[in-house]
C-alpha atoms as a PDB file:
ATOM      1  CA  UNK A   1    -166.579 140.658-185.401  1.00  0.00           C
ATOM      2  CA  UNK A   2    -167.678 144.331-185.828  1.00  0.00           C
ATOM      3  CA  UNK A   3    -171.303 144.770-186.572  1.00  0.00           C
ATOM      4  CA  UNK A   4    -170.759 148.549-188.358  1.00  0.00           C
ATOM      5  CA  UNK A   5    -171.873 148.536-191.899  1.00  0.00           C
ATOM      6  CA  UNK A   6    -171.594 150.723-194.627  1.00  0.00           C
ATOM      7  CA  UNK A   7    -174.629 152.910-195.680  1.00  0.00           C
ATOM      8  CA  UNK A   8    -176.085 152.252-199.198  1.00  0.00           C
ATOM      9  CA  UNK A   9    -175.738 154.922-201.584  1.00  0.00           C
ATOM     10  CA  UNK A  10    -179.203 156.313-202.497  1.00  0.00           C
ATOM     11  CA  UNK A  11    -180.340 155.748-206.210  1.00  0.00           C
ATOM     12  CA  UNK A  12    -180.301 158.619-208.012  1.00  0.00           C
ATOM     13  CA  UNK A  13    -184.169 159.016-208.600  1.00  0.00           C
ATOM     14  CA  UNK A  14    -184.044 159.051-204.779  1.00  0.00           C
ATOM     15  CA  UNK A  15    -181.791 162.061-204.615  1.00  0.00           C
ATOM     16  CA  UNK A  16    -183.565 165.618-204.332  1.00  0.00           C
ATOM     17  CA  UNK A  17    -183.813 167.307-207.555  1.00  0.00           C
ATOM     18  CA  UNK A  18    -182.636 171.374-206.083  1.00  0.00           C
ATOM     19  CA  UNK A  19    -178.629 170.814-206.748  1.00  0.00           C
ATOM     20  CA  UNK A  20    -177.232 172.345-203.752  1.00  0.00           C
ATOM     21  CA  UNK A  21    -179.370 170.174-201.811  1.00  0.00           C
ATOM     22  CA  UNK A  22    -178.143 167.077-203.743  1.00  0.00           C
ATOM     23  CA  UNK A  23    -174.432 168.455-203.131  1.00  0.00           C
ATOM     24  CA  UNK A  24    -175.256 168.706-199.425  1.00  0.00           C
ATOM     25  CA  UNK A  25    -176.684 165.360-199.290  1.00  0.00           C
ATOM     26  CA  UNK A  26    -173.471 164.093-201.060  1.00  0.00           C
ATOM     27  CA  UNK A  27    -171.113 165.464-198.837  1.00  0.00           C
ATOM     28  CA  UNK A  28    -173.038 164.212-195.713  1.00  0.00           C
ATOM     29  CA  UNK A  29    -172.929 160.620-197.456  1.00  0.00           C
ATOM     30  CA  UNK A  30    -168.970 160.998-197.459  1.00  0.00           C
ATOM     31  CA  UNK A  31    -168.804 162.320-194.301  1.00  0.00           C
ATOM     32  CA  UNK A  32    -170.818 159.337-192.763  1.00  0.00           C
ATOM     33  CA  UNK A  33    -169.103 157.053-195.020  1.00  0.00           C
ATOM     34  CA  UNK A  34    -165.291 158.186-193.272  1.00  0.00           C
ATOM     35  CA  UNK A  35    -166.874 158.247-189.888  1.00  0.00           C
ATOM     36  CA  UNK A  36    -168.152 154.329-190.131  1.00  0.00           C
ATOM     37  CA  UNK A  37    -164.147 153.692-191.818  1.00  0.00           C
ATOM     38  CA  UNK A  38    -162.951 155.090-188.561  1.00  0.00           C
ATOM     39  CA  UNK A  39    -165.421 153.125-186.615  1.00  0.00           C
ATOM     40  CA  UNK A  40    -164.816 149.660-188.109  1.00  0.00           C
ATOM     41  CA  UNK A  41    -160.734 150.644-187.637  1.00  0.00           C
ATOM     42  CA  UNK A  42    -161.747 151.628-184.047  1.00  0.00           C
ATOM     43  CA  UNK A  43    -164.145 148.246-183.698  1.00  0.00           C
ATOM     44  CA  UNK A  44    -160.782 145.970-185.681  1.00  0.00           C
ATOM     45  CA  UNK A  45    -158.322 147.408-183.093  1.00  0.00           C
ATOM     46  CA  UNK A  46    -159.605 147.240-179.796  1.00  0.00           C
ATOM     47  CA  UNK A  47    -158.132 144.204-177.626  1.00  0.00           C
ATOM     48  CA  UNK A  48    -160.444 141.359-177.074  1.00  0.00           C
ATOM     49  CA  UNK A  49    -160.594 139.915-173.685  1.00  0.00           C
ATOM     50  CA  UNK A  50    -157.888 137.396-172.959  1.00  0.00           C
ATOM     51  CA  UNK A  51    -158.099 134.132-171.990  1.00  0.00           C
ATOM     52  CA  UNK A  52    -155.794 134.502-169.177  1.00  0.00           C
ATOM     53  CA  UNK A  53    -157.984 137.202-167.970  1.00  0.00           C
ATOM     54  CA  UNK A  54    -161.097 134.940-167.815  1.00  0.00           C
ATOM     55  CA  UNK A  55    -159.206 132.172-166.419  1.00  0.00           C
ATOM     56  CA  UNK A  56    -158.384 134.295-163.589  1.00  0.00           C
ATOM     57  CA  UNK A  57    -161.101 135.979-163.076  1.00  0.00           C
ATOM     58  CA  UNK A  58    -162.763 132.469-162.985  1.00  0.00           C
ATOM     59  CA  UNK A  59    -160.321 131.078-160.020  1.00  0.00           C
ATOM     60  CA  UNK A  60    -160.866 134.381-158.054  1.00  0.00           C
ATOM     61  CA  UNK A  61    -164.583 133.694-158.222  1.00  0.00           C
ATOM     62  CA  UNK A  62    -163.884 130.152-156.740  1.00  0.00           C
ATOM     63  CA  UNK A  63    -161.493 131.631-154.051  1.00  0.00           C
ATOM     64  CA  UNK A  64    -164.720 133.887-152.857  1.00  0.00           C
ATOM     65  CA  UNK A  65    -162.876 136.727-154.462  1.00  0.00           C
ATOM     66  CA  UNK A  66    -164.839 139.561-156.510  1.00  0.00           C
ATOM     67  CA  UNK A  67    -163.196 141.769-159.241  1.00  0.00           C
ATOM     68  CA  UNK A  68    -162.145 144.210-156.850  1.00  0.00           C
ATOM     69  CA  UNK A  69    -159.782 141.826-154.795  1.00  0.00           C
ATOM     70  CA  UNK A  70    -157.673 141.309-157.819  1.00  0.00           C
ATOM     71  CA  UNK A  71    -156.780 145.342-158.267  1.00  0.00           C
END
């Protein structure tokens, strides 16, 4: 489950009034907004851990084994 949200957009009587400050603030809002896509796509794809690998790291733990044994 990933736990990135998107941000809120502000409400417009929250924006700055000077334009070119608004425009900044507008393209930092996109900017943030593709970063936390790419995170979520980052957070969707990544491998959970198998249950294979817990089942053996569980019977090298009974063996007396630690993680380094099974490399």
């Amino acid at each position: 489950m990933t736990a990135i949200r998107a941000l809120p957009s502000l409400a417009n009587n929250d924006r700055p009034r000077n334009a070119s400050v608004r425009e900044q603030l507008q393209q930092l809002e996109e900017v943030a907004r593709e970063e936390i896509r790419e995170l979520q796509q980052l957070a969707d794809a990544r491998p959970g851990p198998s249950r294979a690998d817990e089942e053996l790291l569980g019977l090298a733990w009974d063996l007396g084994l630690d993680g380094e044994a099974l490399r």
